[in-house]
C-alpha atoms as a PDB file:
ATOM      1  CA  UNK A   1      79.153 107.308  85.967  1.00  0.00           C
ATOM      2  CA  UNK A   2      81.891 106.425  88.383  1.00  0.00           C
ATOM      3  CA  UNK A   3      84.589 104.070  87.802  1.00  0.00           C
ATOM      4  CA  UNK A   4      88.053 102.555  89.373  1.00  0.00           C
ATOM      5  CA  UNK A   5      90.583 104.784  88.735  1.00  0.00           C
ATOM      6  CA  UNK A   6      93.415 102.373  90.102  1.00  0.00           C
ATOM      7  CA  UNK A   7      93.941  98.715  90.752  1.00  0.00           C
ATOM      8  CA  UNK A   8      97.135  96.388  92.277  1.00  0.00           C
ATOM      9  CA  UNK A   9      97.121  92.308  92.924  1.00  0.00           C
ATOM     10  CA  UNK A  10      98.979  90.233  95.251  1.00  0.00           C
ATOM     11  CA  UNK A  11     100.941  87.449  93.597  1.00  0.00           C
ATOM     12  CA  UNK A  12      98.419  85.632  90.952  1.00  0.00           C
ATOM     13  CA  UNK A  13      96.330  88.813  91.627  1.00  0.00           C
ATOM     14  CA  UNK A  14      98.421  90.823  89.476  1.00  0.00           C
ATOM     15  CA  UNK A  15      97.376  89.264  86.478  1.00  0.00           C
ATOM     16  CA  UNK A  16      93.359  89.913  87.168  1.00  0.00           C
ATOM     17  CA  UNK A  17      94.952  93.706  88.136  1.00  0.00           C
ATOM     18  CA  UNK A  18      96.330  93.631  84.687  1.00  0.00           C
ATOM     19  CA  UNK A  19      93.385  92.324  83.060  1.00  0.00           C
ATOM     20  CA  UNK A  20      91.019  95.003  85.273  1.00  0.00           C
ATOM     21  CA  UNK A  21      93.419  97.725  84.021  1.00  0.00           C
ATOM     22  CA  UNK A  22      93.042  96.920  80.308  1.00  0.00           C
ATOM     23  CA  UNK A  23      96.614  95.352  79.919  1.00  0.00           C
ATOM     24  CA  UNK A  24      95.254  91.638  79.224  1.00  0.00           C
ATOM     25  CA  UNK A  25      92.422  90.138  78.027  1.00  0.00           C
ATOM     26  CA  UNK A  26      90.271  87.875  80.132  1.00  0.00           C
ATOM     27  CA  UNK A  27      90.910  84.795  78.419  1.00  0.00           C
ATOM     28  CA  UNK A  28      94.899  85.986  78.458  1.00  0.00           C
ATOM     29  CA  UNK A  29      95.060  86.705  81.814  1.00  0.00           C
ATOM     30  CA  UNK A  30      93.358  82.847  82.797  1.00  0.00           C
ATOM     31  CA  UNK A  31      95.552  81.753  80.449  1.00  0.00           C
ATOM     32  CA  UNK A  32      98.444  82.794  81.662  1.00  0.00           C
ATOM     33  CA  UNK A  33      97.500  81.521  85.678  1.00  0.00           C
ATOM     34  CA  UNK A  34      96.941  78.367  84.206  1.00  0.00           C
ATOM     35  CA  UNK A  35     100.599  78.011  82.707  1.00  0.00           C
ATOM     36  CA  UNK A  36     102.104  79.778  85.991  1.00  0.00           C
ATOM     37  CA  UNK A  37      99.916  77.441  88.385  1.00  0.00           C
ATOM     38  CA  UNK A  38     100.747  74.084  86.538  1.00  0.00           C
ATOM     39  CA  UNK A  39     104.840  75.176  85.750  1.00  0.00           C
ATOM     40  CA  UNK A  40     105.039  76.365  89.685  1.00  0.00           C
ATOM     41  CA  UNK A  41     103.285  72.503  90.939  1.00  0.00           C
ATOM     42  CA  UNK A  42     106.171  71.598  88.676  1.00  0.00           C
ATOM     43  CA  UNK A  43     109.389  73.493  89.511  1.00  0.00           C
ATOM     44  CA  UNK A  44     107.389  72.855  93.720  1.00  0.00           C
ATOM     45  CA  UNK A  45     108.439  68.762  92.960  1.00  0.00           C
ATOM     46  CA  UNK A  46     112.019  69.033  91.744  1.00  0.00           C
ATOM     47  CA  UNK A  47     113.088  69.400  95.752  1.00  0.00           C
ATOM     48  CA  UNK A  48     111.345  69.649  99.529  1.00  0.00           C
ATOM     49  CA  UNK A  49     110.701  73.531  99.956  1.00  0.00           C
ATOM     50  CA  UNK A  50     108.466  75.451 101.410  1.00  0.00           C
ATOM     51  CA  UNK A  51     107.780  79.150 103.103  1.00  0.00           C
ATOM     52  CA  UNK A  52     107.145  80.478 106.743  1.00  0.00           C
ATOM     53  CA  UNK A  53     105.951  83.720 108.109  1.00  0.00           C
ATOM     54  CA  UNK A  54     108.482  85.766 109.892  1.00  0.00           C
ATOM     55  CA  UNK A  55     106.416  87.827 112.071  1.00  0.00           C
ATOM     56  CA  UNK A  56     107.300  90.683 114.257  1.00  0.00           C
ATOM     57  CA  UNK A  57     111.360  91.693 114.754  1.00  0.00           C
ATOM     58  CA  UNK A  58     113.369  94.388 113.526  1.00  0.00           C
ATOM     59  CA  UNK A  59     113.215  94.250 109.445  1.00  0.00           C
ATOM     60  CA  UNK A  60     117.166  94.419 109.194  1.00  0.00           C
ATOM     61  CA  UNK A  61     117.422  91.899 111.798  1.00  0.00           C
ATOM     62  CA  UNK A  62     114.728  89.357 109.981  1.00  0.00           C
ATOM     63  CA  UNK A  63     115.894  90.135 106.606  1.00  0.00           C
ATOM     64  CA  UNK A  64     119.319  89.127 107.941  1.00  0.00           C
ATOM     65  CA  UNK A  65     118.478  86.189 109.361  1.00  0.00           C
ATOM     66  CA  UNK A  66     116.740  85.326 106.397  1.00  0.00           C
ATOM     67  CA  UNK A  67     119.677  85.195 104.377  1.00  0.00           C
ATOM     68  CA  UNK A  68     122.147  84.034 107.424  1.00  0.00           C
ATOM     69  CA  UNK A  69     120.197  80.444 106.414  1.00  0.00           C
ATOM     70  CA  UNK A  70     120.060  80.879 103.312  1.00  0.00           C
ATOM     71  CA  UNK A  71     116.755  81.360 102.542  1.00  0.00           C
ATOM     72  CA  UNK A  72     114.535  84.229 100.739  1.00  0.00           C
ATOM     73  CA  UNK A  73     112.629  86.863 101.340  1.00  0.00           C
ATOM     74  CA  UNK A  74     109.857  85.925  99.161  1.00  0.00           C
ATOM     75  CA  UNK A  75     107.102  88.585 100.745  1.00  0.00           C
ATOM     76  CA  UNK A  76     107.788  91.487 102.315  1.00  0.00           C
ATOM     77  CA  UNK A  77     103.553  92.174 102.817  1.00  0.00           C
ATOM     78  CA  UNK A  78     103.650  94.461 105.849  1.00  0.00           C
ATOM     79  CA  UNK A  79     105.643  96.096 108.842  1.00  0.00           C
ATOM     80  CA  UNK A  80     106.021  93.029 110.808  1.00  0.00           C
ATOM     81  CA  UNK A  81     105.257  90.580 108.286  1.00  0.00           C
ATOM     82  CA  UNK A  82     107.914  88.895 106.173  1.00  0.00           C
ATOM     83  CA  UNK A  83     107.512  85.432 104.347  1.00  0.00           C
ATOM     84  CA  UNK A  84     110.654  83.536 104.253  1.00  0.00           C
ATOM     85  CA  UNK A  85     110.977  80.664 101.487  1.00  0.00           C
ATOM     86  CA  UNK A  86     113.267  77.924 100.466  1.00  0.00           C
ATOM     87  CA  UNK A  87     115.089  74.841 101.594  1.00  0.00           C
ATOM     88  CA  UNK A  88     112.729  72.433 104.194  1.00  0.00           C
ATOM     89  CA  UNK A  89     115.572  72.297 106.393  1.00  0.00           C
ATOM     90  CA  UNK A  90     117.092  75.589 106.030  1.00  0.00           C
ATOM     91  CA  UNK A  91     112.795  76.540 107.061  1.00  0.00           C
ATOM     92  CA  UNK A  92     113.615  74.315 110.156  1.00  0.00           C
ATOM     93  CA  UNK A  93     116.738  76.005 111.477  1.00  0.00           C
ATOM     94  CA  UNK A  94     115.289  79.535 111.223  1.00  0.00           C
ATOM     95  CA  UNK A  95     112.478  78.615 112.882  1.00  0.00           C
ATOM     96  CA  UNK A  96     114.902  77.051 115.632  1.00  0.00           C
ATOM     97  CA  UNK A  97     116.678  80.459 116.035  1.00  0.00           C
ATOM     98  CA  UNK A  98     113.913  83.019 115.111  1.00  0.00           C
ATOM     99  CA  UNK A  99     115.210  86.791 114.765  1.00  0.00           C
ATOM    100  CA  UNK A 100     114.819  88.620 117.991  1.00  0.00           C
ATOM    101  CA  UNK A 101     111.122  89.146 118.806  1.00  0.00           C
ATOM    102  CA  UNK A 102     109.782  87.571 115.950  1.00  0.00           C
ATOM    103  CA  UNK A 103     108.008  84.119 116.168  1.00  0.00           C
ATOM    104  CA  UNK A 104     108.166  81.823 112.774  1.00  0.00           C
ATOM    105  CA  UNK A 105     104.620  80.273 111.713  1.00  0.00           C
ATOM    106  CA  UNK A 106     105.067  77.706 108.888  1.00  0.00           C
ATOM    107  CA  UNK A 107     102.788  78.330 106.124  1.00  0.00           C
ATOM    108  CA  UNK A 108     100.915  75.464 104.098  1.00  0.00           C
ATOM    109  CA  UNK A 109     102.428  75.812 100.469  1.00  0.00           C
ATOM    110  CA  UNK A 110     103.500  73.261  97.982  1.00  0.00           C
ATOM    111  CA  UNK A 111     107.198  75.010  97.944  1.00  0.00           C
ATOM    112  CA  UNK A 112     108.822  78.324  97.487  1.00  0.00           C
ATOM    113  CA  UNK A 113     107.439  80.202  95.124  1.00  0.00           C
ATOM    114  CA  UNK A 114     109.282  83.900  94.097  1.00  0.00           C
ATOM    115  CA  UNK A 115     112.191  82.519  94.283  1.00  0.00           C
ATOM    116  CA  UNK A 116     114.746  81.474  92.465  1.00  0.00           C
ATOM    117  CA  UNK A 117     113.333  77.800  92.933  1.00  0.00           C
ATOM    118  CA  UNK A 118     110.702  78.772  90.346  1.00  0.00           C
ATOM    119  CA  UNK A 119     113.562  79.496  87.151  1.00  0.00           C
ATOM    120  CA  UNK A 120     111.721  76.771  85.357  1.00  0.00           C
ATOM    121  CA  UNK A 121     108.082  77.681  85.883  1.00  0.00           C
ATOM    122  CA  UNK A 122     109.383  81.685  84.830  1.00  0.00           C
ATOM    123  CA  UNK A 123     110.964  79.890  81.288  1.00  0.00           C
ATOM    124  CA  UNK A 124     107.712  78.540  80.441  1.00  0.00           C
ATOM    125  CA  UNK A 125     105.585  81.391  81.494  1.00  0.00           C
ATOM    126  CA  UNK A 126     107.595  83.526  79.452  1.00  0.00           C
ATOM    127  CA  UNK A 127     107.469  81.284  76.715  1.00  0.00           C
ATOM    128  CA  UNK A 128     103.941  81.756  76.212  1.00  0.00           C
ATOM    129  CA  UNK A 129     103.883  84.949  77.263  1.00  0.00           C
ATOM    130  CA  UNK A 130     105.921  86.438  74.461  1.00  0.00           C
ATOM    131  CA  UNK A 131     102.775  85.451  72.110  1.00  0.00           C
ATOM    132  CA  UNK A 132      99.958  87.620  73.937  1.00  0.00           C
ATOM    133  CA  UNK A 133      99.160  90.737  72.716  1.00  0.00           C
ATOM    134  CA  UNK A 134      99.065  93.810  75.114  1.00  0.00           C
ATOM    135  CA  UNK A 135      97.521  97.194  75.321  1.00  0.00           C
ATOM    136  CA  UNK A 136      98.495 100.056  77.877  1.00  0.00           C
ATOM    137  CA  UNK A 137      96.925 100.246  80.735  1.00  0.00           C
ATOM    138  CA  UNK A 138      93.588 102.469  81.049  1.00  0.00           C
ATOM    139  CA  UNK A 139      94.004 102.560  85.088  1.00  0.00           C
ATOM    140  CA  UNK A 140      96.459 103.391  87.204  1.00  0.00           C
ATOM    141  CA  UNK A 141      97.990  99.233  87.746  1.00  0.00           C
ATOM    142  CA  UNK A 142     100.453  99.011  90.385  1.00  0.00           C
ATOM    143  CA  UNK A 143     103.238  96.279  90.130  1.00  0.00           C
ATOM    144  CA  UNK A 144     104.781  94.063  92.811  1.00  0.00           C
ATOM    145  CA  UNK A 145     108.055  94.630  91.826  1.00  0.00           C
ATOM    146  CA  UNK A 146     108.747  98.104  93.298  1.00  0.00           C
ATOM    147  CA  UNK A 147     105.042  99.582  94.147  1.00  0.00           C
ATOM    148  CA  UNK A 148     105.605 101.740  91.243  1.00  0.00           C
ATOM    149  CA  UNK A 149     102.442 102.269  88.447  1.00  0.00           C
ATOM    150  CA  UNK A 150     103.543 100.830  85.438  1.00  0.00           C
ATOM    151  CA  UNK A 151     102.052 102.812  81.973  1.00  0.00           C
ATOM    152  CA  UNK A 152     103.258 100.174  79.492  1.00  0.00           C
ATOM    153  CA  UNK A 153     101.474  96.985  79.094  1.00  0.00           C
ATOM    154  CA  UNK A 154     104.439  95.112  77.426  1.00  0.00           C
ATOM    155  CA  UNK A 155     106.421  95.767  80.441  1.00  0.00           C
ATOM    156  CA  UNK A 156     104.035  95.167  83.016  1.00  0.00           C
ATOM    157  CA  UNK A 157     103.788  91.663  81.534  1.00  0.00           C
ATOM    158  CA  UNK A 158     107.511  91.495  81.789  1.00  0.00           C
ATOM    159  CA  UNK A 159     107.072  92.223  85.282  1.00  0.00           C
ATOM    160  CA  UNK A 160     104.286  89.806  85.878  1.00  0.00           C
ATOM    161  CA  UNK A 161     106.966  86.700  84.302  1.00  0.00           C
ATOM    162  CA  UNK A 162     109.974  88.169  86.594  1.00  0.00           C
ATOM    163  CA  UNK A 163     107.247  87.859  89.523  1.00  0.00           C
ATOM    164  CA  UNK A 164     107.559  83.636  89.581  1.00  0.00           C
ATOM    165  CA  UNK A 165     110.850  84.386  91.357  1.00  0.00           C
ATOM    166  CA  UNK A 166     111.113  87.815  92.298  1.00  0.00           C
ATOM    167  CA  UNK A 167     109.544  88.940  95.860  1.00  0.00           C
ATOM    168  CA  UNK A 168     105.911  90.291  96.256  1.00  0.00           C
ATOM    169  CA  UNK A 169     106.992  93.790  97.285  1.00  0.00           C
ATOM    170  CA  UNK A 170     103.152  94.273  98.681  1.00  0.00           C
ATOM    171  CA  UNK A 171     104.251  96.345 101.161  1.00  0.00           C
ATOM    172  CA  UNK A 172     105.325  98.831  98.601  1.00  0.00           C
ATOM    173  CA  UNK A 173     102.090  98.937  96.593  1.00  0.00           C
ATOM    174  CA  UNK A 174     100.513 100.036  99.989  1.00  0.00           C
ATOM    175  CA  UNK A 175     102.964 103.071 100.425  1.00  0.00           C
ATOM    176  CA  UNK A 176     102.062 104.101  96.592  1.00  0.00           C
ATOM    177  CA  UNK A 177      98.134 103.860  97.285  1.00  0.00           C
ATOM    178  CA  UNK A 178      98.985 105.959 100.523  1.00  0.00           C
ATOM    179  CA  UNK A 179     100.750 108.459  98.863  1.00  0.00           C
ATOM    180  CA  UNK A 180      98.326 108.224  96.248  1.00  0.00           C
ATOM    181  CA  UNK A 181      95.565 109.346  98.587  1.00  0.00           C
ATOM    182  CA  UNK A 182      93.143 106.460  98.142  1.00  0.00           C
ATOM    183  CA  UNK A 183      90.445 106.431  99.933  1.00  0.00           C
ATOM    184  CA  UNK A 184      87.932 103.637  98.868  1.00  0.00           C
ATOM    185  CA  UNK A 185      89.410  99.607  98.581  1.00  0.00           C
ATOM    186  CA  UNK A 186      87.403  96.684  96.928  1.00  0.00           C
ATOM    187  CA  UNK A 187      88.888  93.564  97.462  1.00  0.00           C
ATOM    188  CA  UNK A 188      88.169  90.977  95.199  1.00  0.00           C
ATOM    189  CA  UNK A 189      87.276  87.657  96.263  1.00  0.00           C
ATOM    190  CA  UNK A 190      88.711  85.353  97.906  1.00  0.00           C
ATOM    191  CA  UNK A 191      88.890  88.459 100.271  1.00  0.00           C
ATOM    192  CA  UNK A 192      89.916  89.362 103.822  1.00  0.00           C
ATOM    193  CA  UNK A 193      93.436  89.233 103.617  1.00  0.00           C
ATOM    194  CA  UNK A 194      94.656  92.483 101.984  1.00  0.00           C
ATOM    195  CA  UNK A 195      91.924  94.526 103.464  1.00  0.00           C
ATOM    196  CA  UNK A 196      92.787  93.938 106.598  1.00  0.00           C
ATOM    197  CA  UNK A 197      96.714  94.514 105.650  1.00  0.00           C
ATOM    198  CA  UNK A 198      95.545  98.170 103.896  1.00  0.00           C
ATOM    199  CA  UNK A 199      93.563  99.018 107.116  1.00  0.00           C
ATOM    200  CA  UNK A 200      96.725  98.695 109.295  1.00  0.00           C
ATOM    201  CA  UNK A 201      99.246  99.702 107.190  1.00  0.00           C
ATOM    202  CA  UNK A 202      97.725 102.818 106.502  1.00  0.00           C
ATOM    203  CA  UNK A 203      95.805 103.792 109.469  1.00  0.00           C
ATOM    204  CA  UNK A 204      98.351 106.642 110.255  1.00  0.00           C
ATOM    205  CA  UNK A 205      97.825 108.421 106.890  1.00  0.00           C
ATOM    206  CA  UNK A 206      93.819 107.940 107.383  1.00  0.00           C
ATOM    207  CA  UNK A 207      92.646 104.019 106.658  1.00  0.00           C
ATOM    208  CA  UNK A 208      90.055 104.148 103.566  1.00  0.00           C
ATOM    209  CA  UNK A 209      86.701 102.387 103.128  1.00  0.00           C
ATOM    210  CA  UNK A 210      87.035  99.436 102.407  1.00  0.00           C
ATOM    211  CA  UNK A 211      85.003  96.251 101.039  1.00  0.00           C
ATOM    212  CA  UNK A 212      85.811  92.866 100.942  1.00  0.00           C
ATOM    213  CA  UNK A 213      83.378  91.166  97.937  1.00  0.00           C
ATOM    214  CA  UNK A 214      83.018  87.452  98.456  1.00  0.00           C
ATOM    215  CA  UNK A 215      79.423  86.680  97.378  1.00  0.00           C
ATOM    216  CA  UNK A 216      77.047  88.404  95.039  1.00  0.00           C
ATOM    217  CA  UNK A 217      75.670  89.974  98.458  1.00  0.00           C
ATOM    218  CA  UNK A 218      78.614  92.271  98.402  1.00  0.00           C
ATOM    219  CA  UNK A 219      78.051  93.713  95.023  1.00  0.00           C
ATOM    220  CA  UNK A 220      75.558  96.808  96.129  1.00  0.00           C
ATOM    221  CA  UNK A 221      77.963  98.050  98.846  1.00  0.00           C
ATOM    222  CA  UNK A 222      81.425  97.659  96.113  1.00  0.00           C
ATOM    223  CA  UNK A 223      78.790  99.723  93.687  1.00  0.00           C
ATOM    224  CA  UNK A 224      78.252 102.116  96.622  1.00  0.00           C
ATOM    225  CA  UNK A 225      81.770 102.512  97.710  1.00  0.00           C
ATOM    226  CA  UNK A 226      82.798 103.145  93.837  1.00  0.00           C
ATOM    227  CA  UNK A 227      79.955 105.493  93.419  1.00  0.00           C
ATOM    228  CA  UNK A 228      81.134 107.914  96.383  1.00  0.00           C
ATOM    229  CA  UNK A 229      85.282 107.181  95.821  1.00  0.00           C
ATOM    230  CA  UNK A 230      85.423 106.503  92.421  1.00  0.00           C
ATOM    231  CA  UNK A 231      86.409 108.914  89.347  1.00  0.00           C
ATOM    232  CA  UNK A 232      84.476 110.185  86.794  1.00  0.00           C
ATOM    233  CA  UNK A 233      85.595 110.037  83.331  1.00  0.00           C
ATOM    234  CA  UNK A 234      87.363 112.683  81.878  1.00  0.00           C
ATOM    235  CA  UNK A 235      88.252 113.921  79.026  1.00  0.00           C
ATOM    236  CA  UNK A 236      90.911 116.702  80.306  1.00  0.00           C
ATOM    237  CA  UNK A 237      94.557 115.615  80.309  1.00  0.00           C
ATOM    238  CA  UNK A 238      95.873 114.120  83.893  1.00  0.00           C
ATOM    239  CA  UNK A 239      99.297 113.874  85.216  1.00  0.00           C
ATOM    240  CA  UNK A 240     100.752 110.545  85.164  1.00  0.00           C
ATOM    241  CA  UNK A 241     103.647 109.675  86.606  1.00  0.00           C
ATOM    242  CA  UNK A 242     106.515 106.522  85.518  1.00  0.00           C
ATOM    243  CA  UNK A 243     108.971 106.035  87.536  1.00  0.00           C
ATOM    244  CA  UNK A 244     112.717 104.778  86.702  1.00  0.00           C
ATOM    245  CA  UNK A 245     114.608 101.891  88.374  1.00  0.00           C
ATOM    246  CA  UNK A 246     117.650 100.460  89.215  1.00  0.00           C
ATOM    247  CA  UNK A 247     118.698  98.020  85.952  1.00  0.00           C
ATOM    248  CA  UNK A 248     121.520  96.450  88.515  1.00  0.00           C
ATOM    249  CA  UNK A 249     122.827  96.727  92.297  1.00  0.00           C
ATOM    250  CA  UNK A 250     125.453  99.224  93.197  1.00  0.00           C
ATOM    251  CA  UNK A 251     125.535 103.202  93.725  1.00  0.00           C
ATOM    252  CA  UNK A 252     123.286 105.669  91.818  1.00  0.00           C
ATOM    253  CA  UNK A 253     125.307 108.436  90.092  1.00  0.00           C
ATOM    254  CA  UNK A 254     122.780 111.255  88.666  1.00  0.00           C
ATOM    255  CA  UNK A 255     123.639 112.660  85.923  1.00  0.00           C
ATOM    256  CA  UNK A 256     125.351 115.741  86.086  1.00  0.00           C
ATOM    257  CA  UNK A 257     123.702 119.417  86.189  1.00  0.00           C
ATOM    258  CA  UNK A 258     120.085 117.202  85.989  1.00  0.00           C
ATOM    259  CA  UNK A 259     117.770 118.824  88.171  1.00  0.00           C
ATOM    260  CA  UNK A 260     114.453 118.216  89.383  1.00  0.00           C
ATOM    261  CA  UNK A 261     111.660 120.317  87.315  1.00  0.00           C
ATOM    262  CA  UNK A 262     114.112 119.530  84.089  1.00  0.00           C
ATOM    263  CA  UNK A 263     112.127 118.061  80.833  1.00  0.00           C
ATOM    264  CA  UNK A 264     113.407 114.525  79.791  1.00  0.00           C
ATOM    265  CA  UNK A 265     113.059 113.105  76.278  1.00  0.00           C
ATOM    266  CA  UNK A 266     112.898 108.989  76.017  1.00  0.00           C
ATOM    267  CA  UNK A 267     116.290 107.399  76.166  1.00  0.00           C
ATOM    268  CA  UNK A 268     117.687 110.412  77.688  1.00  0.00           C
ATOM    269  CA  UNK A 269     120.515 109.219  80.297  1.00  0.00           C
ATOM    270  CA  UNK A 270     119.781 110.258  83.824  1.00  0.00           C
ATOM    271  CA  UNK A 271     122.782 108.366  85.323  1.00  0.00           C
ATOM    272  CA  UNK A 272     124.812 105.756  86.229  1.00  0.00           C
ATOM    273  CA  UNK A 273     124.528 102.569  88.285  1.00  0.00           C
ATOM    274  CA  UNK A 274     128.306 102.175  89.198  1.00  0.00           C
ATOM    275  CA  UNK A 275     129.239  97.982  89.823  1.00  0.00           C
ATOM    276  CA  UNK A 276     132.176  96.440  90.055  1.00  0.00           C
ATOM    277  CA  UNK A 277     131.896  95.716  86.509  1.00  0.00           C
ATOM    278  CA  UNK A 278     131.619  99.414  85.425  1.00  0.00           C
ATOM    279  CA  UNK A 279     128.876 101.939  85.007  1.00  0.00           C
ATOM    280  CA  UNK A 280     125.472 100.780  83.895  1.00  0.00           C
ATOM    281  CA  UNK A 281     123.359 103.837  82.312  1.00  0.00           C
ATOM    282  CA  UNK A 282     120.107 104.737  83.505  1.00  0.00           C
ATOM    283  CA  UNK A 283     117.650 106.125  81.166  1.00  0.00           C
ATOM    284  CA  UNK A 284     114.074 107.396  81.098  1.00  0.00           C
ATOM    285  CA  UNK A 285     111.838 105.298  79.172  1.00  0.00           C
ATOM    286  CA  UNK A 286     109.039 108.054  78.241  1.00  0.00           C
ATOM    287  CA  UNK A 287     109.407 111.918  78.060  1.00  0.00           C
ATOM    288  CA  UNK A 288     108.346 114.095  80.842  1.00  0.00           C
ATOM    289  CA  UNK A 289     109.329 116.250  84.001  1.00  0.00           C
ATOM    290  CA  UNK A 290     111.727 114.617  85.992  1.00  0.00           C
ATOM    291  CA  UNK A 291     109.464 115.590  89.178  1.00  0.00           C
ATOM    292  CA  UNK A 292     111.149 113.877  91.640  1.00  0.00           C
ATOM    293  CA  UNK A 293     115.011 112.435  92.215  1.00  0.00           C
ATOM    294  CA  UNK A 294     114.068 108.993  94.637  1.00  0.00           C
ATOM    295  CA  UNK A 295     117.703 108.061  94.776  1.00  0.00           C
ATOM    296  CA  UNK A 296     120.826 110.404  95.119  1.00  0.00           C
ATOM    297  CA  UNK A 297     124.696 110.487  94.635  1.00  0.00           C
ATOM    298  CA  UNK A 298     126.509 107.491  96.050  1.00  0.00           C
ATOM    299  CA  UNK A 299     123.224 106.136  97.378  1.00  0.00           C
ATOM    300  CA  UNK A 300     123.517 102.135  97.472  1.00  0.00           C
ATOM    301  CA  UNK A 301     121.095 100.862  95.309  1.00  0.00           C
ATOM    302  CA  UNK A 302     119.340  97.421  94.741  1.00  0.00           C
ATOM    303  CA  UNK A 303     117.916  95.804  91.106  1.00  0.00           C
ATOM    304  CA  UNK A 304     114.863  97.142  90.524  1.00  0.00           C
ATOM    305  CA  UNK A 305     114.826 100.382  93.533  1.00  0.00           C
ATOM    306  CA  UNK A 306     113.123 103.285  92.511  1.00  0.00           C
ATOM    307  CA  UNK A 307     115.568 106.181  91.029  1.00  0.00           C
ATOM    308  CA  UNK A 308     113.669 108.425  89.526  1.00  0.00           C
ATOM    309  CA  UNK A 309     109.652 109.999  88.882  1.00  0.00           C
ATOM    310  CA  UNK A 310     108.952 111.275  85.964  1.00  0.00           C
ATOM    311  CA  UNK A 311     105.333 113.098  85.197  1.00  0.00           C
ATOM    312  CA  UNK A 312     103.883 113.913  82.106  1.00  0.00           C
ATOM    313  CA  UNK A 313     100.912 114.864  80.421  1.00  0.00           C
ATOM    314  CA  UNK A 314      97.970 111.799  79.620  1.00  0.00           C
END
């Protein structure tokens, strides 16, 4: 029997990605949305803000802009498509003076959520998060931090409290399932949205099949789809790969003589993150081949940027 080898959620959609993958139970994961839904309404009516698309425009140019008014990049969903989010009237002077080829739609949201407007809704999910008990993932789970596949449950739930005001990085998720290879997508209701981001994103690397399940209706053709794309279970071990990130902005020092193809141990220092405050040390969190360096000497680096892969044996 076939099965869904990986899965990734937008937003709230991580958490049903994390309980898919194994990470949460069901009653966790609805849990959890119902803390971060009712602690967002909250932190949404402590002052007037709000989000706007920023479509089209050069990415430097928008993401410029962006902060020029003081505002955030909350989503960064596409090529082309960048939500900006924060102050009302900081919403109404970028949409006054747009980036250069880009046109500003307003969106209809209570306020301005991943960012740091949310610091009160991410206390209390934490808070209750800290109680739920975990287990590693049994798929592949992709998190909107980086696009990176996270193999540790207690981190991905980490990851899913940072979230609340940290920006949906979808468009990265969609570079990992591309380089991944996928070729079948099930979107879970309400669908339409990411499909139709997937299929244009990655039409150039060949667009998979994809279904968007709304009604019961849809179930035969999401069995079909699985039963031709999917995975069978197997019992022989499979590469996995974790990759390594930035703890803090500045410039990625590897560690010297470390080469690609090397074997890493966990807590092994890789390198340095050099601030103005001093070196920060990077280390792998799980043993395995360092297969691939993603950042190299004096490249500038951002919190949370991709440094390192490592693959090992699962």
């Amino acid at each position: 029997m076939y099965d869904v080898t990986l899965t990734a959620g937008h937003s709230v959609g991580e958490l049903a990605a994390a309980a898919l993958a194994g990470v949460l139970p069901a009653e966790a994961a609805i849990t959890l949305a119902g803390v971060r839904g009712r602690e967002m309404a909250a932190a949404c009516a402590l002052e007037p803000t709000g989000m706007a698309a920023v479509l089209g425009g050069d990415p430097d140019e928008v993401l410029a802009a962006i902060e020029a008014h003081g505002l955030h990049p909350a989503n960064r969903n596409a090529t082309g498509q960048i939500v900006a989010a924060g102050a009302v009237d900081a919403l109404d002077k970028l949409a006054a003076e747009p980036p250069a080829r880009a046109r500003i739609t307003r969106l209809k949201v209570a306020g301005a959520f991943h960012t740091p407007y949310m610091a009160p809704a991410e206390a209390a999910l934490a808070g209750v998060a800290a109680g739920i008990t975990t287990a590693d993932p049994t798929r592949i789970l992709l998190s909107n931090l980086d696009g990176a596949a996270v193999n540790h449950g207690r981190e991905m739930v980490q990851r899913l409290v940072r979230q609340v005001t940290a920006p949906v990085r979808w468009d990265l998720c969609m570079r990992t399932l591309a380089d991944l290879g996928v070729t079948g997508v099930i979107e879970l209701p309400p669908a339409g949205t990411l499909a139709g981001l997937v299929k244009r994103e990655l039409k150039e690397s060949g667009a998979p099949e994809i279904v968007t399940l709304n009604t019961p209706d849809d179930l035969p053709a999401a069995r079909d789809l699985i039963a031709r794309h999917g995975m069978a279970p197997s019992h022989e071990p499979t590469m996995q790969f974790r990759v390594v990130v930035a703890p803090s902005a500045g410039t990625f020092e590897p560690a010297d003589g470390l080469a690609e193809g090397e074997t890493l141990r966990t807590g092994q220092v890789i390198g340095h993150v050099v601030t103005r405050q001093g070196p920060v040390e990077v280390t792998a969190h799980s043993s395995g081949l360092l297969t691939e360096w993603l950042a190299h000497h004096d490249d500038p680096v951002a919190p949370g940027q991709p440094l390192a892969r490592i693959g090992g044996q699962h």
